[in-house]
Protein backbone atom coordinates (compact mmCIF):
# COMPACT_ATOMS: atom_id res chain seq x y z
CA UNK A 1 59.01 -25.77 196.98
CA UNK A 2 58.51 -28.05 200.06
CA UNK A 3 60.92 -28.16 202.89
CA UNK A 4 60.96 -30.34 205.72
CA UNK A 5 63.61 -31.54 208.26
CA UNK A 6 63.34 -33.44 211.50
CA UNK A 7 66.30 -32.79 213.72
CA UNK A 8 66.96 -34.55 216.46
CA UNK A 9 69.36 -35.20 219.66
CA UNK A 10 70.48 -39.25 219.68
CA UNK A 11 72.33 -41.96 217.57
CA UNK A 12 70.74 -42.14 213.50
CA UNK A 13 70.28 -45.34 214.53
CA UNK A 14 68.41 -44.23 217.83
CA UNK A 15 66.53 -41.78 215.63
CA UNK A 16 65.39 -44.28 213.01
CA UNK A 17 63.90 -46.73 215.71
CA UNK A 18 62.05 -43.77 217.41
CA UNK A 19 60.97 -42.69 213.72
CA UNK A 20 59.67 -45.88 212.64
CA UNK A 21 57.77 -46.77 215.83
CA UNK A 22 56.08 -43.30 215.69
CA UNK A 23 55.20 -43.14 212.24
CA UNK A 24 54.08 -46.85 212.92
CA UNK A 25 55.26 -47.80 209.96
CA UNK A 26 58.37 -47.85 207.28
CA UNK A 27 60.32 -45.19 207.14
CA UNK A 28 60.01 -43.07 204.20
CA UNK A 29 63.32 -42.49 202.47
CA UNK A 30 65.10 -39.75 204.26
CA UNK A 31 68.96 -38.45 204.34
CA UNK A 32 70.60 -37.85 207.56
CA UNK A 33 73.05 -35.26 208.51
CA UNK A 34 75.52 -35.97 211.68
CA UNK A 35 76.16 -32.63 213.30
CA UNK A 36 79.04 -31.82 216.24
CA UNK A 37 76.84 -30.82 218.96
CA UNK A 38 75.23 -34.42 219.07
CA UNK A 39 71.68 -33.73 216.75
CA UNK A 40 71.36 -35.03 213.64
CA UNK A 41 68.96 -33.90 210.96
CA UNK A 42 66.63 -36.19 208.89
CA UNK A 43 65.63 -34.75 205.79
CA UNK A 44 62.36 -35.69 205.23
CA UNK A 45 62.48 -34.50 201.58
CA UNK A 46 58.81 -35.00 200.50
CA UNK A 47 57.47 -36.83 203.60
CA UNK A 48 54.78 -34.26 204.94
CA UNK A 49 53.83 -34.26 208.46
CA UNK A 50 51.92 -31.40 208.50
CA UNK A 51 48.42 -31.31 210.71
CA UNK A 52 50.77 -33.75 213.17
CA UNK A 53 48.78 -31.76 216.52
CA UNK A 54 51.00 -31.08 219.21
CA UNK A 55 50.66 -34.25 221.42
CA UNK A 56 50.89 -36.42 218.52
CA UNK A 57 54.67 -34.90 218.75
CA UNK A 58 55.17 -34.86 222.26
CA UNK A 59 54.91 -38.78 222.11
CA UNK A 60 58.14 -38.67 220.06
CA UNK A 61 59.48 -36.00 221.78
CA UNK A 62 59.18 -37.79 225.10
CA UNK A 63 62.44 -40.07 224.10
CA UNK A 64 64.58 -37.54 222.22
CA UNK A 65 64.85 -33.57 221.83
CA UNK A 66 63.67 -32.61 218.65
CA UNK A 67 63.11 -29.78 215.89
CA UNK A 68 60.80 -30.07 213.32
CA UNK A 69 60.61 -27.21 210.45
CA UNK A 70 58.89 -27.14 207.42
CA UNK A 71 57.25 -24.79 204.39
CA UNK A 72 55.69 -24.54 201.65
CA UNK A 73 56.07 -21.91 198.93
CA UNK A 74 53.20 -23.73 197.04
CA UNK A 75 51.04 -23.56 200.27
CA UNK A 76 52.24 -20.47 202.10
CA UNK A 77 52.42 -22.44 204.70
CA UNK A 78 55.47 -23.12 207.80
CA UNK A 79 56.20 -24.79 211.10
CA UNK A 80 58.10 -24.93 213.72
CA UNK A 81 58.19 -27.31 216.79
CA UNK A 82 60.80 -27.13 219.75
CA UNK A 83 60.68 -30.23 222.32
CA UNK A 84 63.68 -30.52 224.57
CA UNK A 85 63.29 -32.57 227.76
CA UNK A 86 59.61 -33.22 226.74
CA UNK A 87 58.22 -30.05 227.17
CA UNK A 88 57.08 -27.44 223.99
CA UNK A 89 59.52 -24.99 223.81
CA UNK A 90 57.95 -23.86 220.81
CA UNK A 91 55.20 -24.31 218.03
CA UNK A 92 54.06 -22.60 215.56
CA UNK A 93 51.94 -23.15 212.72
CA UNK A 94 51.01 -20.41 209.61
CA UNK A 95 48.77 -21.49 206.94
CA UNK A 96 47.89 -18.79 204.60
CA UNK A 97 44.52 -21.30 203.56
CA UNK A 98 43.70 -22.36 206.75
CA UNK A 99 43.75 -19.42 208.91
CA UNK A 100 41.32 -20.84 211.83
CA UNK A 101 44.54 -23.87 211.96
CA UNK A 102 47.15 -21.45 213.46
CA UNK A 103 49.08 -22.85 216.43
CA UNK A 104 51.24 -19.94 218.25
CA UNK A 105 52.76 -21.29 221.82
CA UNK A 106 56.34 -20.41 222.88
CA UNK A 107 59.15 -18.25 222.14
CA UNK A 108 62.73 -18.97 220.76
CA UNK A 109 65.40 -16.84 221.00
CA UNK A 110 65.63 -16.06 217.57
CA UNK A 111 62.52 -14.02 218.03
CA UNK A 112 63.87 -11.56 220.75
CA UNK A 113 65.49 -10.31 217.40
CA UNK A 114 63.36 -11.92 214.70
CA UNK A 115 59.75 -12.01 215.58
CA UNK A 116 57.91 -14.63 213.54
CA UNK A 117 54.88 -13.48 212.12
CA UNK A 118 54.18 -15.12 208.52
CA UNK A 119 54.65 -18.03 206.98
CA UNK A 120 57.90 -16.27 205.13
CA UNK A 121 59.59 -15.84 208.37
CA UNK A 122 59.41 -19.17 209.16
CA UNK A 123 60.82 -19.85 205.57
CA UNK A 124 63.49 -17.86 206.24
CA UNK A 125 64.71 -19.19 209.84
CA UNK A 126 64.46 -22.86 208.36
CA UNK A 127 66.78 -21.91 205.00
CA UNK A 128 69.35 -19.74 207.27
CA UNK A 129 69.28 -22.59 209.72
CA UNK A 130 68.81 -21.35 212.37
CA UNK A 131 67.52 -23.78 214.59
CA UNK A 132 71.17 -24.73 215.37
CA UNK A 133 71.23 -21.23 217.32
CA UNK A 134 68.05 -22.67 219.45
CA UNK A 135 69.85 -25.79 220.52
CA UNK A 136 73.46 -25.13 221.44
């Protein structure tokens, strides 16, 4: 099973012409999800962007706050990447295969509870969503 979602903080519209001119390229097809609080989520179903470094994403997340999550049961593999006002709130990579690939910077609140230590705690923050905690 392979999860990944790309919220974000703008228009879809907004978010689909950042998308596009990031990924430098067309769009794969992707759902989105309009949420109260302003963010929408893009469902990236398949898409992978895994091994996207760090300031690959802060060129995206210069123009819009953003929350990427992802795993892989397949893999044993998660991430998580926080960018709001386009700093790195938070990022964190576990690969069960690729263990000299780990990325660990930042803290969200949901760890002052929750710490995230394995890939399976990052599969479990994405499918309880929590992310929507980390951005109200």
């Amino acid at each position: 099973m392979y999860t990944a979602r790309l919220h974000m903080r703008c228009l879809p519209d907004v978010a689909m012409q950042h998308l596009g001119e990031w990924l430098n390229g067309p769009l794969p097809p992707v759902s989105l999800q309009r949420h109260p609080n302003s963010w929408i989520t893009v469902n990236l179903g398949s898409y992978s962007l895994e091994s996207v470094d760090t300031q690959e994403w802060l060129r995206l997340g210069k123009h819009v706050d953003l929350f990427f999550e992802s795993f892989s049961t397949s893999l044993a593999a998660g991430e998580l990447l926080v960018i709001l006002v386009g700093e790195v709130r938070r990022h964190i990579v576990i690969d069960s295969d690729l263990p000299d690939c780990q990325i660990n910077v930042g803290r969200p609140l949901y760890e002052d509870s929750s710490p995230i230590n394995n890939w399976g705690d990052i599969w479990t923050f994405v499918e309880d969503n929590h992310w929507q905690n980390e951005v109200s």
